[in-house]
PDB file of N, CA and C in Angstrom:
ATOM      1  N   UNK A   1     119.807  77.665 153.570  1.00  0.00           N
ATOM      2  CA  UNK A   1     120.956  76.777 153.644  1.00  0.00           C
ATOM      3  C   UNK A   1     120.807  75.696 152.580  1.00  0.00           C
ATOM      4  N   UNK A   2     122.125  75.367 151.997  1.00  0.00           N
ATOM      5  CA  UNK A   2     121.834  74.412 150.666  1.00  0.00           C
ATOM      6  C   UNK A   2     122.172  73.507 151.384  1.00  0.00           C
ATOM      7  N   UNK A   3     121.367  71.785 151.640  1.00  0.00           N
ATOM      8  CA  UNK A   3     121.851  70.843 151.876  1.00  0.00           C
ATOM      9  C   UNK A   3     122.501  69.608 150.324  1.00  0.00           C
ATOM     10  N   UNK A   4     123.362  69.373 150.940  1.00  0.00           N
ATOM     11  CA  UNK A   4     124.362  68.922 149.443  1.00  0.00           C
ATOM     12  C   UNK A   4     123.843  67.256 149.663  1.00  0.00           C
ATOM     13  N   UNK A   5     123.028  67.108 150.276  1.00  0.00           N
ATOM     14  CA  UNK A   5     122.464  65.739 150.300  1.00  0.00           C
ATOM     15  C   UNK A   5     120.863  65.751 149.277  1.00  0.00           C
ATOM     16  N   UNK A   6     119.947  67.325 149.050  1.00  0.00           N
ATOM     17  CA  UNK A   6     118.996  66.975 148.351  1.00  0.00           C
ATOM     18  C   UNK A   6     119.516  66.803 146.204  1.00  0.00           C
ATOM     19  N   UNK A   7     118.890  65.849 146.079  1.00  0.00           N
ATOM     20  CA  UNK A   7     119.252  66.000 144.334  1.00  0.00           C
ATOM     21  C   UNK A   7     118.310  67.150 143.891  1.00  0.00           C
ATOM     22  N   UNK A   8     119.058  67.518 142.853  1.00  0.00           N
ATOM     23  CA  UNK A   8     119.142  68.660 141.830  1.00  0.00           C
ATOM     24  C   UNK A   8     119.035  68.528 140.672  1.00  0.00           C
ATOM     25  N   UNK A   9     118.590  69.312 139.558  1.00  0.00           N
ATOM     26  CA  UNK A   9     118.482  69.255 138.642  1.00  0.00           C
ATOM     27  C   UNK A   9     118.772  70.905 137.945  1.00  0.00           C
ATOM     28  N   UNK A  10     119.571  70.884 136.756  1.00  0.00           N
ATOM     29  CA  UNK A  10     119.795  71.997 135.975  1.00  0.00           C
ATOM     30  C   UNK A  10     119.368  71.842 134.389  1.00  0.00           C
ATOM     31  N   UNK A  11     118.511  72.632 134.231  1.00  0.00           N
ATOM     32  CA  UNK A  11     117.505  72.585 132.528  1.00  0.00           C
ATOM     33  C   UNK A  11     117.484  73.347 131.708  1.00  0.00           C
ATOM     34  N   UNK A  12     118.423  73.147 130.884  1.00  0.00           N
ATOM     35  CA  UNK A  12     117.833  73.843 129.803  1.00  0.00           C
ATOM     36  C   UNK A  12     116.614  74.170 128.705  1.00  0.00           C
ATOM     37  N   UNK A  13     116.117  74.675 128.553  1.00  0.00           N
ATOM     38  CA  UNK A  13     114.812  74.615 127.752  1.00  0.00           C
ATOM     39  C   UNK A  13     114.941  75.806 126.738  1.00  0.00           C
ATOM     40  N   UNK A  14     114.666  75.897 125.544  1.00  0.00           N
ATOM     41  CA  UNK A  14     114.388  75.954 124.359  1.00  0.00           C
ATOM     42  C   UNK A  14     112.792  76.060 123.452  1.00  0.00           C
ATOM     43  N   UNK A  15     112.362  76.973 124.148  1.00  0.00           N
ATOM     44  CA  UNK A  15     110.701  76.903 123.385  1.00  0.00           C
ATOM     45  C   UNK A  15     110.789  77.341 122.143  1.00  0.00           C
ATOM     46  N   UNK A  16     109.560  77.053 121.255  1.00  0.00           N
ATOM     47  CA  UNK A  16     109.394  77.579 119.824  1.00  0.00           C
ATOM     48  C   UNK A  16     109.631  78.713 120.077  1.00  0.00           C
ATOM     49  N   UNK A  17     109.664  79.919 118.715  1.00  0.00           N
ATOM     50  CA  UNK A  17     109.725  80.998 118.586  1.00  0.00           C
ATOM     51  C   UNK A  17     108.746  81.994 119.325  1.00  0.00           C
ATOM     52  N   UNK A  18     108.563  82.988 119.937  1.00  0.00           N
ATOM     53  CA  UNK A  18     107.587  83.474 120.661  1.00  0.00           C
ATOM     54  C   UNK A  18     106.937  82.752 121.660  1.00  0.00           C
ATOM     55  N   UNK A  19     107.272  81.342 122.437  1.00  0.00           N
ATOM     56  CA  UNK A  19     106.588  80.627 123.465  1.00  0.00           C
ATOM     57  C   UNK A  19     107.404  80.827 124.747  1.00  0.00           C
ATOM     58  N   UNK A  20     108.483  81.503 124.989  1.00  0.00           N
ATOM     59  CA  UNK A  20     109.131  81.695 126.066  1.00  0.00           C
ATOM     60  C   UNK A  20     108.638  81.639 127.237  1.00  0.00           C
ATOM     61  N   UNK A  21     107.432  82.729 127.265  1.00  0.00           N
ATOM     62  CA  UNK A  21     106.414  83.250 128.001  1.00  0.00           C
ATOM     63  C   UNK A  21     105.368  82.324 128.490  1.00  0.00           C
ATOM     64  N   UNK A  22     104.994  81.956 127.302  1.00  0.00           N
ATOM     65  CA  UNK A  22     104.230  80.535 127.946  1.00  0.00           C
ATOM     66  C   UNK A  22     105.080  79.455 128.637  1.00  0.00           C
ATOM     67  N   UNK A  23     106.223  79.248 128.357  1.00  0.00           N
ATOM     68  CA  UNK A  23     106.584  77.980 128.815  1.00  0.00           C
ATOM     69  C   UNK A  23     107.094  78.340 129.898  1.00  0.00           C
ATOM     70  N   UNK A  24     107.492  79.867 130.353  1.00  0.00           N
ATOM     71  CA  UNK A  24     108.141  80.263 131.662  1.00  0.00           C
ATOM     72  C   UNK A  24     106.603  80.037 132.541  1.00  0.00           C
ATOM     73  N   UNK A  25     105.382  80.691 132.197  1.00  0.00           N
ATOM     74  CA  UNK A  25     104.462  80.872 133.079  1.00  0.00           C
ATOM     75  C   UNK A  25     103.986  78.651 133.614  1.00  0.00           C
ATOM     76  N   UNK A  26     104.246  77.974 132.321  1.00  0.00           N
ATOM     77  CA  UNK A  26     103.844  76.443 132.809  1.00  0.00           C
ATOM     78  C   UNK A  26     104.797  76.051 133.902  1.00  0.00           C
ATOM     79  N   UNK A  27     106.173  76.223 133.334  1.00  0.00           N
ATOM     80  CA  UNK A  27     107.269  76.369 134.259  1.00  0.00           C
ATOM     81  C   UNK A  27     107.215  76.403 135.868  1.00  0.00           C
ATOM     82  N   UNK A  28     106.769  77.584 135.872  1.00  0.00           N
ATOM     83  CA  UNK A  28     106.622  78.012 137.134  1.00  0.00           C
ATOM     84  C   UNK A  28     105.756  77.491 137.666  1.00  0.00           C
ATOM     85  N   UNK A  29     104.901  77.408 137.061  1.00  0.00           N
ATOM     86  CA  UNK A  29     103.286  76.878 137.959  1.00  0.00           C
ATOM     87  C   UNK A  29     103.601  75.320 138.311  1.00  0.00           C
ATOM     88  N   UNK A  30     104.106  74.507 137.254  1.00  0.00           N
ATOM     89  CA  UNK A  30     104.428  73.247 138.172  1.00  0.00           C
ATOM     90  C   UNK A  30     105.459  73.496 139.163  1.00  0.00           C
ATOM     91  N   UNK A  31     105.992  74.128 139.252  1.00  0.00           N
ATOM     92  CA  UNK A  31     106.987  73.995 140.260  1.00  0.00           C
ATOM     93  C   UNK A  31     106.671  74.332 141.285  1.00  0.00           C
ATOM     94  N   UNK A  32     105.465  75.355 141.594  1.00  0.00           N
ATOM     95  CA  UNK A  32     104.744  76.099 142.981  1.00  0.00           C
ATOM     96  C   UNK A  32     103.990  74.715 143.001  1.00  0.00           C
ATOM     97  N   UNK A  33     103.426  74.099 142.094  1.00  0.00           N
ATOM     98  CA  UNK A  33     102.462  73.107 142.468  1.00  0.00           C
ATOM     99  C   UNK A  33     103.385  71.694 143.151  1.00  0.00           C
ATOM    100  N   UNK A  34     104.403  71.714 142.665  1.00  0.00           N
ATOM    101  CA  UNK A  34     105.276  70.273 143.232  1.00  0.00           C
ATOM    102  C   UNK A  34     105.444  70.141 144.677  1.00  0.00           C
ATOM    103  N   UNK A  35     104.804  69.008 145.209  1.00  0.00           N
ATOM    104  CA  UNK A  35     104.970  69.002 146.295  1.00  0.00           C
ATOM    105  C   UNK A  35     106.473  68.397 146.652  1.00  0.00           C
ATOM    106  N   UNK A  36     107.593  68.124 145.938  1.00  0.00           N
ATOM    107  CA  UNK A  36     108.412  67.885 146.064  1.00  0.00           C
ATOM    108  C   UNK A  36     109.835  68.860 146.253  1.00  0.00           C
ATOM    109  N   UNK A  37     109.306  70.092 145.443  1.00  0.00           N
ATOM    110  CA  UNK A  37     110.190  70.826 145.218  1.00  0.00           C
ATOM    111  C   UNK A  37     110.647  72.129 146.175  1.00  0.00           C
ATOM    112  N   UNK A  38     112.050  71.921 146.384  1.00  0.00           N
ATOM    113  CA  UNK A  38     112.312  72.540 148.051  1.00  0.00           C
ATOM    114  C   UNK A  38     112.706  73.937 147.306  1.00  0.00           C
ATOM    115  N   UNK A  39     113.678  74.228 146.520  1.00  0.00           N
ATOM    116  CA  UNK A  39     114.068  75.330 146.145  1.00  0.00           C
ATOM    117  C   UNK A  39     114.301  75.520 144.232  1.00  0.00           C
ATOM    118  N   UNK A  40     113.742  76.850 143.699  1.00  0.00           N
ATOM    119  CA  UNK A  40     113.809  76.594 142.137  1.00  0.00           C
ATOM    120  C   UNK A  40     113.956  77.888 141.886  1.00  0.00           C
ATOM    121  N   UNK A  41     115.045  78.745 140.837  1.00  0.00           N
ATOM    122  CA  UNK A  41     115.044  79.729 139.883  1.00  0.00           C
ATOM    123  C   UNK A  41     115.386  79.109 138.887  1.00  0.00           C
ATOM    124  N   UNK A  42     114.372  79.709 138.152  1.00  0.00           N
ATOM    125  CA  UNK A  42     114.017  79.962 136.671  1.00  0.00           C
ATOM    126  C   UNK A  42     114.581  81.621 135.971  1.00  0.00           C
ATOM    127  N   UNK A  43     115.530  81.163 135.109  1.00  0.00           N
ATOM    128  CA  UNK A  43     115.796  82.288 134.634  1.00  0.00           C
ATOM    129  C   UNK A  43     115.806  82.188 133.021  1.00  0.00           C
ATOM    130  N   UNK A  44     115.961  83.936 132.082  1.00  0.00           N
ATOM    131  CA  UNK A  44     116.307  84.033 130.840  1.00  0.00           C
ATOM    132  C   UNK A  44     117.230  84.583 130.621  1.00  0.00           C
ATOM    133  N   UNK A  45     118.102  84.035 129.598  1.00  0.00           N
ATOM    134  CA  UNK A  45     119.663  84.807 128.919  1.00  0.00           C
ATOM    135  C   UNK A  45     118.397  86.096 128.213  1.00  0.00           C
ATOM    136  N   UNK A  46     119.291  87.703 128.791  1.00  0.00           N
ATOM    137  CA  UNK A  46     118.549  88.409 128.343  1.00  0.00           C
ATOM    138  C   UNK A  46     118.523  88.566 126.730  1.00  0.00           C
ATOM    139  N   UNK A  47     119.435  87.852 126.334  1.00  0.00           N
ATOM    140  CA  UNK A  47     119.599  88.295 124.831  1.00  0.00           C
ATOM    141  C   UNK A  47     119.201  87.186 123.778  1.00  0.00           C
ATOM    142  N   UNK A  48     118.150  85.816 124.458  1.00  0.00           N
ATOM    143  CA  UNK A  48     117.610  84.847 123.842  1.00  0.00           C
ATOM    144  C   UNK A  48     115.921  84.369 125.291  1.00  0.00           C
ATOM    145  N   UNK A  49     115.240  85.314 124.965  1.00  0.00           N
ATOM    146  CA  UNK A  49     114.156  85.288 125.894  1.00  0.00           C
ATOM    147  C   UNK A  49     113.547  84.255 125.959  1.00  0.00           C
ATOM    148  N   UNK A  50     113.671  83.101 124.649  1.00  0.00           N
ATOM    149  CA  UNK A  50     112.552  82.535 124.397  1.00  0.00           C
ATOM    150  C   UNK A  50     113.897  80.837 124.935  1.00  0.00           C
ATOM    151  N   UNK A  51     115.081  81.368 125.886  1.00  0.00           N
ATOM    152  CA  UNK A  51     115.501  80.041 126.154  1.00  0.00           C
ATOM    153  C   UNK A  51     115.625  80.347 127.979  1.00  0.00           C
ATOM    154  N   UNK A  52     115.090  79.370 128.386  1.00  0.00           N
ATOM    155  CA  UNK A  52     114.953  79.092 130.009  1.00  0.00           C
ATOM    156  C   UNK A  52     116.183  78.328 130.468  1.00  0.00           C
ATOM    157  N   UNK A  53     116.211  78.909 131.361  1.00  0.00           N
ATOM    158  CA  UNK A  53     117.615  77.988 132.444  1.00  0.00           C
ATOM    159  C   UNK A  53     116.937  78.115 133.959  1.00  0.00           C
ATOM    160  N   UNK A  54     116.531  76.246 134.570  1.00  0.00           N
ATOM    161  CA  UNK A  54     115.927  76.363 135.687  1.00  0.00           C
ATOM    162  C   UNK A  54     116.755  75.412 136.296  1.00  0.00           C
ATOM    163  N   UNK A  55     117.054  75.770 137.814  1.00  0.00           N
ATOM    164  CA  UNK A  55     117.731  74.856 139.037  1.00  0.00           C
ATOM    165  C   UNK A  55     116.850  74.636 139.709  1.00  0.00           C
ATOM    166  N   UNK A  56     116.805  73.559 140.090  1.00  0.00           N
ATOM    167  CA  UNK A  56     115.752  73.166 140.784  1.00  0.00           C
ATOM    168  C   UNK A  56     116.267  71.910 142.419  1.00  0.00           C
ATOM    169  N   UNK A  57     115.728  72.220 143.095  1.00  0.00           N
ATOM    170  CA  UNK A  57     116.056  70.736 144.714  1.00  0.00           C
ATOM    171  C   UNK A  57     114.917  70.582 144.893  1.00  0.00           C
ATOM    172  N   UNK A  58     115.097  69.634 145.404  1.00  0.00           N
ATOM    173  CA  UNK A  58     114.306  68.747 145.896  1.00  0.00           C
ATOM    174  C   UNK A  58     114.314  68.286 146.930  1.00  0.00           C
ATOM    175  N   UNK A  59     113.653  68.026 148.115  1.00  0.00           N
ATOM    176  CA  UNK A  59     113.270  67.301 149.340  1.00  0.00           C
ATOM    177  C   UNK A  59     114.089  66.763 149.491  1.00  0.00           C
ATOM    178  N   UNK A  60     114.069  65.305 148.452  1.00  0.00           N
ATOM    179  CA  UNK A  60     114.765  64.306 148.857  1.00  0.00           C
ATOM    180  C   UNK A  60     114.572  63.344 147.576  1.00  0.00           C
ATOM    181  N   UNK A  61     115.827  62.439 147.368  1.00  0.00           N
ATOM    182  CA  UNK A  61     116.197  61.500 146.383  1.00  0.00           C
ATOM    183  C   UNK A  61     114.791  60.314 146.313  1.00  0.00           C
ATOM    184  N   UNK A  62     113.880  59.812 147.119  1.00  0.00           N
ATOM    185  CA  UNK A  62     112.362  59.403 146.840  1.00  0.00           C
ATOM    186  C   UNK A  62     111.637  60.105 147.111  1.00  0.00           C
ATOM    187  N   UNK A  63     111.519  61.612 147.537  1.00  0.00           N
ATOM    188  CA  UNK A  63     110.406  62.176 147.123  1.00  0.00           C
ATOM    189  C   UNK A  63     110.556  62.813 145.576  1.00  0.00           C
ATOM    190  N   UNK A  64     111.920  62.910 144.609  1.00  0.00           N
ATOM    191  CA  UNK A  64     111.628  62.959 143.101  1.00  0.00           C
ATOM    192  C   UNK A  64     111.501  61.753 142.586  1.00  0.00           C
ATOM    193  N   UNK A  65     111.929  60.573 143.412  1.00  0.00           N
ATOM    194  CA  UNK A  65     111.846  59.280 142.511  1.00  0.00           C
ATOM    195  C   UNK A  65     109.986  59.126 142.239  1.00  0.00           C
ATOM    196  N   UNK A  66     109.710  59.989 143.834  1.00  0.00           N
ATOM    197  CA  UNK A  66     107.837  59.276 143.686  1.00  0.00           C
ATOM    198  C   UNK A  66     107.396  60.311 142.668  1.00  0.00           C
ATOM    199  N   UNK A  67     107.676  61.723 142.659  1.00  0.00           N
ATOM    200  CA  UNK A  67     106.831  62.369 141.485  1.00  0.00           C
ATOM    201  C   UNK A  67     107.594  62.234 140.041  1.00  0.00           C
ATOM    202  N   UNK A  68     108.998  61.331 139.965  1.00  0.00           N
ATOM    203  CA  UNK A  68     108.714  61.217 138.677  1.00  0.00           C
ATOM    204  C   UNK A  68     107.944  59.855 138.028  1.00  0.00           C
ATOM    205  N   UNK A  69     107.421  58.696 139.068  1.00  0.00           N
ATOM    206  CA  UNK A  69     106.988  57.673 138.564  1.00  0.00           C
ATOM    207  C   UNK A  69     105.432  58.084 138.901  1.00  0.00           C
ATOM    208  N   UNK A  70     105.068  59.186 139.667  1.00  0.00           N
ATOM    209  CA  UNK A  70     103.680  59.696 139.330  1.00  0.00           C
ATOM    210  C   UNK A  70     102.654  60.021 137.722  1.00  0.00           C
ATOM    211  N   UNK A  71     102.370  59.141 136.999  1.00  0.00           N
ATOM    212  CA  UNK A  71     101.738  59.332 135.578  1.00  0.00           C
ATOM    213  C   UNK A  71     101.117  60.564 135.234  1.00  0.00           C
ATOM    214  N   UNK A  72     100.974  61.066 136.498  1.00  0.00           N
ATOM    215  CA  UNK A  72     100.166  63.007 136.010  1.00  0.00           C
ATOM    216  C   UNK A  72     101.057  64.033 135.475  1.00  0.00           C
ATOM    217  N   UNK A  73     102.727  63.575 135.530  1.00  0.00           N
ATOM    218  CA  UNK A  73     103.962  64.082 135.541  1.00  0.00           C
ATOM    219  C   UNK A  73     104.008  63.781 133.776  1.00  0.00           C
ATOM    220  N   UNK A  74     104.355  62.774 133.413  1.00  0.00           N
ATOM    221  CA  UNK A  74     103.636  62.813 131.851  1.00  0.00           C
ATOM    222  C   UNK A  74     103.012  63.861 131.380  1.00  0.00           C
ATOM    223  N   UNK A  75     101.927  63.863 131.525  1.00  0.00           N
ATOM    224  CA  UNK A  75     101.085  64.862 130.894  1.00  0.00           C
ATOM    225  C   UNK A  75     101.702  66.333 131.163  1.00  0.00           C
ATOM    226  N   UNK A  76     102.096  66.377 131.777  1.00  0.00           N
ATOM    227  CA  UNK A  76     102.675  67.557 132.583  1.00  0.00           C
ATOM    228  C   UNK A  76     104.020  67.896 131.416  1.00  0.00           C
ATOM    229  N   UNK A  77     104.529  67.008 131.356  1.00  0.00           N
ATOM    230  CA  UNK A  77     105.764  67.201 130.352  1.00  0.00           C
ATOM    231  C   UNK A  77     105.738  67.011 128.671  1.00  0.00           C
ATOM    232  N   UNK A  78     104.444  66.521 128.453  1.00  0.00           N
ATOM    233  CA  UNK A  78     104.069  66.694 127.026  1.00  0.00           C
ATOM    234  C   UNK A  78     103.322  68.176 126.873  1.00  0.00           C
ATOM    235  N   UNK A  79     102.765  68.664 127.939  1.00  0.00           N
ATOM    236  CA  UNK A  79     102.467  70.335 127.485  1.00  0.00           C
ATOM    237  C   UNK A  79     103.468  70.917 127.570  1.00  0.00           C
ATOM    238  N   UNK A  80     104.458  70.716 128.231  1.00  0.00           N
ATOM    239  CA  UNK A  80     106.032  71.537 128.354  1.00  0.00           C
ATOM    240  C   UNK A  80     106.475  71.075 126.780  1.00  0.00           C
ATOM    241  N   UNK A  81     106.802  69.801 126.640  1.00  0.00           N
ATOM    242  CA  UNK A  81     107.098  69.328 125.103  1.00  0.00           C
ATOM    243  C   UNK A  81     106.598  70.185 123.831  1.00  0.00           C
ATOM    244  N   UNK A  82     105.150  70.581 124.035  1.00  0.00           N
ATOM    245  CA  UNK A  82     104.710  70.743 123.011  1.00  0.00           C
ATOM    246  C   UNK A  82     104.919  72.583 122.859  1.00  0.00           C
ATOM    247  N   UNK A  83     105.678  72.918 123.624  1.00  0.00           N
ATOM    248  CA  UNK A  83     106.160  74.649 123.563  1.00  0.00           C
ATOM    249  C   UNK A  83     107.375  74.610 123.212  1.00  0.00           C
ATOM    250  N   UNK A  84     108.224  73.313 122.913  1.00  0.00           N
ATOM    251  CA  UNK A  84     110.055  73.062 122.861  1.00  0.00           C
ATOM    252  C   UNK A  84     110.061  73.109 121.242  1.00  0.00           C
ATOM    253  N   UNK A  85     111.137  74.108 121.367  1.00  0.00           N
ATOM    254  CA  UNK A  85     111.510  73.507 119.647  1.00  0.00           C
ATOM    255  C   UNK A  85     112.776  72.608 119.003  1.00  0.00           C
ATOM    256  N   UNK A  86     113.198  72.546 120.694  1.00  0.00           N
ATOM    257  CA  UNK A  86     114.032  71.038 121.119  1.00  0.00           C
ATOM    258  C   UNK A  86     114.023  70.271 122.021  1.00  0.00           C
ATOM    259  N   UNK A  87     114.773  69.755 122.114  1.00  0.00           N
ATOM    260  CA  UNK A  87     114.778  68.569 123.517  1.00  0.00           C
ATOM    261  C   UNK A  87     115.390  69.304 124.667  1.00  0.00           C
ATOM    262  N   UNK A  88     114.751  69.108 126.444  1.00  0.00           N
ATOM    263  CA  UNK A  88     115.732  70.248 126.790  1.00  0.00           C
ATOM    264  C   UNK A  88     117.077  69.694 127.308  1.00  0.00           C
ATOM    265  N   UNK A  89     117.794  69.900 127.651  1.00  0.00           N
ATOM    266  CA  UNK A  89     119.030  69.359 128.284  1.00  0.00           C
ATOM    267  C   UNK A  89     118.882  69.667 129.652  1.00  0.00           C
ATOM    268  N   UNK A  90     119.184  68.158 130.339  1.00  0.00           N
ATOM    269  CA  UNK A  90     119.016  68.332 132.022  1.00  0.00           C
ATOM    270  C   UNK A  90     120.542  67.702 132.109  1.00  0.00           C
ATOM    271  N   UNK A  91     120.859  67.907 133.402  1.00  0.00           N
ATOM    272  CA  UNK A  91     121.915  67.768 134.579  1.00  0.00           C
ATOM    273  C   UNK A  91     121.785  67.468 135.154  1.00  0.00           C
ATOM    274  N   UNK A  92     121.750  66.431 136.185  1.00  0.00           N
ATOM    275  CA  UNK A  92     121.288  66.040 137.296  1.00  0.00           C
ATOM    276  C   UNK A  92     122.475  66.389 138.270  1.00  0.00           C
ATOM    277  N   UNK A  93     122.368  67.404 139.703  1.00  0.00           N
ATOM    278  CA  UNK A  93     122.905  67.785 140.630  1.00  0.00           C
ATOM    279  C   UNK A  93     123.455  67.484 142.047  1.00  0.00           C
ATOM    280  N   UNK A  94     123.945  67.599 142.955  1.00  0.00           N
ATOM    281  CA  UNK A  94     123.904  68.152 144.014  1.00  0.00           C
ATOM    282  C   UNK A  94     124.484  69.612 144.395  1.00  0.00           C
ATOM    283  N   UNK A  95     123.736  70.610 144.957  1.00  0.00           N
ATOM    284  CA  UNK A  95     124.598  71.448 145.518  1.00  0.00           C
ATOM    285  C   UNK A  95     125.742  71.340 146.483  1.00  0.00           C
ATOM    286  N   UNK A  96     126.860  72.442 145.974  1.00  0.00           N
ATOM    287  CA  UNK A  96     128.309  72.431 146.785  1.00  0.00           C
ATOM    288  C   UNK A  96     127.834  73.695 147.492  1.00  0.00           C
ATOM    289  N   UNK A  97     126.963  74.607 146.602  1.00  0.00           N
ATOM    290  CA  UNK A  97     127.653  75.885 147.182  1.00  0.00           C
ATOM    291  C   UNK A  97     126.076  76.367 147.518  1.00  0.00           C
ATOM    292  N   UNK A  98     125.322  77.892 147.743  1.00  0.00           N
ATOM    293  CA  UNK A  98     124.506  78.539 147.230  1.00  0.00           C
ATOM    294  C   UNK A  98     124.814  79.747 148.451  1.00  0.00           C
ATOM    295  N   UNK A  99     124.407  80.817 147.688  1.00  0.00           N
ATOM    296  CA  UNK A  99     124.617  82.248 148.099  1.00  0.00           C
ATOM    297  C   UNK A  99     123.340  83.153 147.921  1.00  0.00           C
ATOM    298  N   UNK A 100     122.433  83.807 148.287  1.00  0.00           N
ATOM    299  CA  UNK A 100     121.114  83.840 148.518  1.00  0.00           C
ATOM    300  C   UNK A 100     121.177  85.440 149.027  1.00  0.00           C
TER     301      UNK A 100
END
């Protein structure tokens, strides 16, 4: 069930040439590791592998406020940074809908 009260986030990401793979596998792993994070797909446009599109919820509006003012989250996003061969584009959400 989607509650339209947790915030959301929609990302685009953009890794260097051939880092897709890596940045899907960092990707993922913070996100199993977030103790914040209630529901997340990560996907690829099949016909640009090396660009990610991830949705992501969350708990609740201070449990992302606390892991994004957590400083380990930094570091966390300069190894994501350093696989981008741009900046990624986020969205910030709520769900209306979800179908599962």
């Amino acid at each position: 069930m989607t509650d339209p009260s947790q915030p959301g986030t929609v990302l685009r990401f953009k890794a260097k040439p051939g880092k897709g793979e890596e940045l899907f596998v960092l990707c993922a792993k913070l996100s199993d590791e977030s103790a914040v994070t209630d529901k997340v797909v990560i996907a690829r446009a099949e016909e640009a592998p090396d660009t990610l599109w991830a949705m992501e919820f969350f708990r609740s509006d201070e449990a992302l406020a606390a892991q994004d003012a957590d400083p380990t989250w930094d570091e966390l996003q300069s190894q994501i940074g350093a696989l981008m061969e741009e900046n990624f584009t986020l969205a910030l959400v709520r769900a209306d809908y979800a179908h599962f």
